[in-house]
N, C-alpha and C. Protein backbone atom coordinates (compact mmCIF):
# COMPACT_ATOMS: atom_id res chain seq x y z
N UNK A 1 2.26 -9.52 4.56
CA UNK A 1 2.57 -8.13 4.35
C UNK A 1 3.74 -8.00 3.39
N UNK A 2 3.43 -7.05 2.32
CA UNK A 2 4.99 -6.39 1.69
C UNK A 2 4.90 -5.13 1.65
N UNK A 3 6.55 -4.77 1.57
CA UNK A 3 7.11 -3.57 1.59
C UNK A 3 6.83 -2.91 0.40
N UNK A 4 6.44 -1.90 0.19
CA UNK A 4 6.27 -1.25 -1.08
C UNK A 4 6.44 0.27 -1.39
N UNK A 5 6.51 0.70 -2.53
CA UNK A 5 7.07 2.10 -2.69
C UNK A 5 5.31 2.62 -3.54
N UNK A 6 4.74 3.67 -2.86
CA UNK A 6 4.01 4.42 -4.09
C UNK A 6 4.34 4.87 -5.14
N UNK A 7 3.34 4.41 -6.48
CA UNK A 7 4.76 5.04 -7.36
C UNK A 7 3.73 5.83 -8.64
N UNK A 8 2.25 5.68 -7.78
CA UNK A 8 1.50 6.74 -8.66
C UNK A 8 -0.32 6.65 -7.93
N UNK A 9 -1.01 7.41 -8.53
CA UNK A 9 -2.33 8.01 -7.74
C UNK A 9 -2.93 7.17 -9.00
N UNK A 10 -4.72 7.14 -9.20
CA UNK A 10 -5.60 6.74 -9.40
C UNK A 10 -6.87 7.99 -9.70
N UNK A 11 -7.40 7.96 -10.72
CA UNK A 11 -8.65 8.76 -10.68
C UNK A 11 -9.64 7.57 -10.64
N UNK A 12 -10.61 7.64 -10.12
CA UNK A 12 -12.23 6.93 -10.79
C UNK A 12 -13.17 7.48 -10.54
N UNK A 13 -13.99 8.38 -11.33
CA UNK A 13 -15.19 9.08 -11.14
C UNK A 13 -16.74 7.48 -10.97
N UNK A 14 -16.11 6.62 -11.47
CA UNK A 14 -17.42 5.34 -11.22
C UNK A 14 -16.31 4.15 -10.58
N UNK A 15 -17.17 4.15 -9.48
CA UNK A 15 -16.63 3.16 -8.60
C UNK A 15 -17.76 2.11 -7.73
N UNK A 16 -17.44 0.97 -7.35
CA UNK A 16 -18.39 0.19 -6.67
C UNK A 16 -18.37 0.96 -5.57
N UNK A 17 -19.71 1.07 -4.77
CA UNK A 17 -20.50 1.87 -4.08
C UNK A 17 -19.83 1.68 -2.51
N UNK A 18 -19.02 0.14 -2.25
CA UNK A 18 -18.45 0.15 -1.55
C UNK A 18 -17.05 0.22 -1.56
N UNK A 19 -16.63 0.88 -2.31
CA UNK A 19 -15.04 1.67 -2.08
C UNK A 19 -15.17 3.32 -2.92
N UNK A 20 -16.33 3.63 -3.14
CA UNK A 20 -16.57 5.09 -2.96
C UNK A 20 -15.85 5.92 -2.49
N UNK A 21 -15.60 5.64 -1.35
CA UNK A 21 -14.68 7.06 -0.20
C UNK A 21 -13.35 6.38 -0.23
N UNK A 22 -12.84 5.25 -0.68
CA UNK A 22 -11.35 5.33 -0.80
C UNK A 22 -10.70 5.92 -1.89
N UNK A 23 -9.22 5.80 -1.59
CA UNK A 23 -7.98 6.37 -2.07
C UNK A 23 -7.77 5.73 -2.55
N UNK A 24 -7.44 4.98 -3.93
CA UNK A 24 -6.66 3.81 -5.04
C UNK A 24 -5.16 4.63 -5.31
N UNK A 25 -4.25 3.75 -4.46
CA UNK A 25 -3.01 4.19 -5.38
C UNK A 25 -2.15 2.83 -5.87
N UNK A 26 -1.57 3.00 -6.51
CA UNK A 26 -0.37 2.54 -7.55
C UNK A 26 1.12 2.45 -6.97
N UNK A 27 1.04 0.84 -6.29
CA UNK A 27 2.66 -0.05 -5.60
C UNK A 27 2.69 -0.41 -6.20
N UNK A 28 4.46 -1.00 -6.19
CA UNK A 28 5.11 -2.00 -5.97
C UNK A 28 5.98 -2.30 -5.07
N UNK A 29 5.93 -3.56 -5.12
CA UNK A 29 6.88 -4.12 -4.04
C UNK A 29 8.13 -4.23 -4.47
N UNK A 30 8.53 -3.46 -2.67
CA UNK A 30 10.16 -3.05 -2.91
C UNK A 30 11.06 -4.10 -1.69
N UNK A 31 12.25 -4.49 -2.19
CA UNK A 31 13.28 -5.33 -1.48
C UNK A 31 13.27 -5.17 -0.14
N UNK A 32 13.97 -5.64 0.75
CA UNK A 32 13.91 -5.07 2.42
C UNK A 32 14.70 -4.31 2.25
N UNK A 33 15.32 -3.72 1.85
CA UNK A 33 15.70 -2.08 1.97
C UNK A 33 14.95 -1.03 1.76
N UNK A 34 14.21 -1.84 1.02
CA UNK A 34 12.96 -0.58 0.14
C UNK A 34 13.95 0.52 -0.54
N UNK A 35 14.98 -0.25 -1.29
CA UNK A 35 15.62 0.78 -2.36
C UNK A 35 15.17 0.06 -4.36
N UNK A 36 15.06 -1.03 -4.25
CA UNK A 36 14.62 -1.70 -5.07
C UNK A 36 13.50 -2.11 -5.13
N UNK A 37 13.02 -1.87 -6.35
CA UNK A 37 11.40 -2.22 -6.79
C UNK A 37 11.72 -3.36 -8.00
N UNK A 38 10.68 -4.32 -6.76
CA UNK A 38 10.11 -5.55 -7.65
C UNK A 38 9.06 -5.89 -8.16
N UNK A 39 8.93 -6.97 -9.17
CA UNK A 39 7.74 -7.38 -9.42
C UNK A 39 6.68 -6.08 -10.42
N UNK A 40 5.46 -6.40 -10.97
CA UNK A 40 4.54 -5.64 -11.55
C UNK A 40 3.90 -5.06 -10.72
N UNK A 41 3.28 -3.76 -10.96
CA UNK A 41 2.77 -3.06 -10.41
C UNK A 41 1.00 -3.44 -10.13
N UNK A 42 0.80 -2.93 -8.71
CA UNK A 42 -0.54 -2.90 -8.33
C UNK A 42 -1.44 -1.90 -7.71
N UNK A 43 -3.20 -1.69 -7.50
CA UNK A 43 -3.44 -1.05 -7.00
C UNK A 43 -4.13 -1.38 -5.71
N UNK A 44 -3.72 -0.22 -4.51
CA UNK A 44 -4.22 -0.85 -3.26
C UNK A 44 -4.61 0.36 -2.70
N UNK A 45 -5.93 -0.02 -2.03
CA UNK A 45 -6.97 0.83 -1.31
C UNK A 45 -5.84 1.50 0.07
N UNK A 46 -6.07 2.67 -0.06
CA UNK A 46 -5.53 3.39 1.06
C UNK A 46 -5.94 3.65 2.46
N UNK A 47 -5.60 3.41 3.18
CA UNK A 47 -5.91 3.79 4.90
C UNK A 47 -5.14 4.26 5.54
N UNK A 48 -4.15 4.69 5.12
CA UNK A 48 -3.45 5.43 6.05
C UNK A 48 -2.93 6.56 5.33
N UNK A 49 -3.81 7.32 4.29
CA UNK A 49 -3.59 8.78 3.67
C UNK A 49 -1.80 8.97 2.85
N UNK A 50 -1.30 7.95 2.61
CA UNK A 50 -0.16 7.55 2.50
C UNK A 50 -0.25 8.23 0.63
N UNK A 51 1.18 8.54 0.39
CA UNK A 51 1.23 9.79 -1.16
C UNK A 51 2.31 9.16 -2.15
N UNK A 52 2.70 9.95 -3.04
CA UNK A 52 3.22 8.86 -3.94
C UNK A 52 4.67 9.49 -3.23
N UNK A 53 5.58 8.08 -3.60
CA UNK A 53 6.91 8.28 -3.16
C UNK A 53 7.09 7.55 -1.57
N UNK A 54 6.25 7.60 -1.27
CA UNK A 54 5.90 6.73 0.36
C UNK A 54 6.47 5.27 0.11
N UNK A 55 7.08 4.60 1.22
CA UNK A 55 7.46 3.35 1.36
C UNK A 55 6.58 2.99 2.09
N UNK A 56 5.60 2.01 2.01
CA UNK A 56 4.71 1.87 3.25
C UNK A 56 4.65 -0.08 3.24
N UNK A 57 3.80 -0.29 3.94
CA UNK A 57 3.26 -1.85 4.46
C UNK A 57 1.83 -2.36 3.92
N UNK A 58 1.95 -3.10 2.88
CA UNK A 58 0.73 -3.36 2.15
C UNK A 58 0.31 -4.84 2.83
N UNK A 59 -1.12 -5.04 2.91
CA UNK A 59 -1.57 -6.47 2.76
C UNK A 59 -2.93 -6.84 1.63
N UNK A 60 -2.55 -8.16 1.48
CA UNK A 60 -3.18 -8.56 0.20
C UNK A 60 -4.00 -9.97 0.79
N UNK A 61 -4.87 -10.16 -0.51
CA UNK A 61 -5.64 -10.93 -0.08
C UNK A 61 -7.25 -11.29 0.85
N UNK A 62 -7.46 -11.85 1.21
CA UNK A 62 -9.00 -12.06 2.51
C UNK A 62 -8.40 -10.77 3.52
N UNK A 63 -7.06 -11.49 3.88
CA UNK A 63 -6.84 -10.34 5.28
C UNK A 63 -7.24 -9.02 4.56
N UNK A 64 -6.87 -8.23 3.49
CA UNK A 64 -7.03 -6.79 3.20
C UNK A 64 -8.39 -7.06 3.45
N UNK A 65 -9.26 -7.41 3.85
CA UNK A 65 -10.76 -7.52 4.18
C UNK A 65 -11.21 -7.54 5.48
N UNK A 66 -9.95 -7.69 6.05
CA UNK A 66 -10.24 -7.46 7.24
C UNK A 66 -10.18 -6.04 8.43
N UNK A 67 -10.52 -5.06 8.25
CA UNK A 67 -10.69 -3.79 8.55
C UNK A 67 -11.87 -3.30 8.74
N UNK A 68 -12.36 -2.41 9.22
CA UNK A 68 -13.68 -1.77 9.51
C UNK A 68 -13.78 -1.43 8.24
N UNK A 69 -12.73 -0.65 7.15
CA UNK A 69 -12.80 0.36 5.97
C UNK A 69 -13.21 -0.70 5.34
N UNK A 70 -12.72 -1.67 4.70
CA UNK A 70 -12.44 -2.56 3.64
C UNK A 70 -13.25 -4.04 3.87
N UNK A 71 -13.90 -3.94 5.21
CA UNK A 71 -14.77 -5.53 5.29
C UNK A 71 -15.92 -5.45 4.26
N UNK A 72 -16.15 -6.60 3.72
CA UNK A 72 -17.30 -7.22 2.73
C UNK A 72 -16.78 -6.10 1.33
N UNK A 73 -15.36 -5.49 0.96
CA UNK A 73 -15.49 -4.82 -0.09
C UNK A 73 -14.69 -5.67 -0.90
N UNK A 74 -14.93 -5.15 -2.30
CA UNK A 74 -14.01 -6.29 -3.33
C UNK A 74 -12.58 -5.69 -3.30
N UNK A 75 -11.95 -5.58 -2.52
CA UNK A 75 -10.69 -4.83 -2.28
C UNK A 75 -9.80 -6.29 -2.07
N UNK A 76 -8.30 -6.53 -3.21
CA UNK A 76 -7.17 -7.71 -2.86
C UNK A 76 -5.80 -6.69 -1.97
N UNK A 77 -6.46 -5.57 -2.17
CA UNK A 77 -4.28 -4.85 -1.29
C UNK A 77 -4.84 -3.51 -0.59
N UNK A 78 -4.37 -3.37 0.68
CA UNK A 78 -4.54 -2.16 1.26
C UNK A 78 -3.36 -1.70 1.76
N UNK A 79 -2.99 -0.03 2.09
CA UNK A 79 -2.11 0.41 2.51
C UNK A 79 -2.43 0.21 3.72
N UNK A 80 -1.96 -0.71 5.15
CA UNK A 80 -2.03 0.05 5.88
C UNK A 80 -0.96 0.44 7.07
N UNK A 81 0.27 0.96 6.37
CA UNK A 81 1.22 1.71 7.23
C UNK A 81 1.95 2.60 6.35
N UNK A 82 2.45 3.52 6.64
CA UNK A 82 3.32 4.06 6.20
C UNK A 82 4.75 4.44 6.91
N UNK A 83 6.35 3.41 5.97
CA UNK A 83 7.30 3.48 6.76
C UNK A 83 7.95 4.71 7.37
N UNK A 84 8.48 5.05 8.24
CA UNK A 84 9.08 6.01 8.92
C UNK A 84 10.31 5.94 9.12
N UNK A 85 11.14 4.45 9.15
CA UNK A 85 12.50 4.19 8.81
C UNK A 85 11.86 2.62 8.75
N UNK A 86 13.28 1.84 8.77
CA UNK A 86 13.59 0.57 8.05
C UNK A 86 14.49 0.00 8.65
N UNK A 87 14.72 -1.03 9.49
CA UNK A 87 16.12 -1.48 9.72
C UNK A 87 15.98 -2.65 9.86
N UNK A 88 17.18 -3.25 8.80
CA UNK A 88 17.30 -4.49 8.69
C UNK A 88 19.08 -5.12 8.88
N UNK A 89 19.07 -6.43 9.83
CA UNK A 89 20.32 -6.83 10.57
C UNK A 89 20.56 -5.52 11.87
N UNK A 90 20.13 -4.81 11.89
CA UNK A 90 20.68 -3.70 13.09
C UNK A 90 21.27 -2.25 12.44
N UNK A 91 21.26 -1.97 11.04
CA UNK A 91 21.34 -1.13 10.26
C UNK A 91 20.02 -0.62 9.48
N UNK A 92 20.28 0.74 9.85
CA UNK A 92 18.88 1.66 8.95
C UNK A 92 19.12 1.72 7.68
N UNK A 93 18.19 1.47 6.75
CA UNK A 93 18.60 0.81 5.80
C UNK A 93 17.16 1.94 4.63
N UNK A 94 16.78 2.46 5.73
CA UNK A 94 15.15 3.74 4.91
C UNK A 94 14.95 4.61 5.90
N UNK A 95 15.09 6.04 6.12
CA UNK A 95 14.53 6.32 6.89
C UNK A 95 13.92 8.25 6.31
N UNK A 96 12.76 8.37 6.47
CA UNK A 96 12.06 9.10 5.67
C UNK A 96 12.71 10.38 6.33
């Protein structure tokens, strides 16, 4: 799993037939504070209705395949949390 910030939406009017009804948005992964954004940007199938500006919990890879939404689809990153706070050492460090 990484921490990540939304940091933009997706149109596709033609899409493979099995990610049709998803949401494509536009992370990156952000530091454990989730005040800093790292790394290049990616796109990951949405499940939890999550908007831009959201800090949420991405997974990548086979596991993003593992879901009722996303099994047997060509999907590598899915949203599926969106943070509500953050605390790291015993200090809140995000909290929406």
């Amino acid at each position: 799993m990484k921490i990540a910030r939304v940091t933009g939406s997706t149109i596709s009017t033609i899409k493979s037939p099995r990610v049709k009804e998803t949401k494509l948005l536009i992370c990156r992964e952000a530091d454990a504070s989730g005040t800093k954004e790292l790394g290049s940007s990616y796109v990951a199938t949405d499940l939890v209705d999550a908007g831009v500006g959201d800090l949420v919990l991405t997974c990548h890879g086979s596991a993003a395949r593992q879901t009722p939404i996303t099994k047997e689809t060509p999907v590598d990153a899915v949203i599926m949390a969106v943070l509500d706070n953050l605390v790291v050492d015993g200090e809140i460090v995000f909290k929406k």
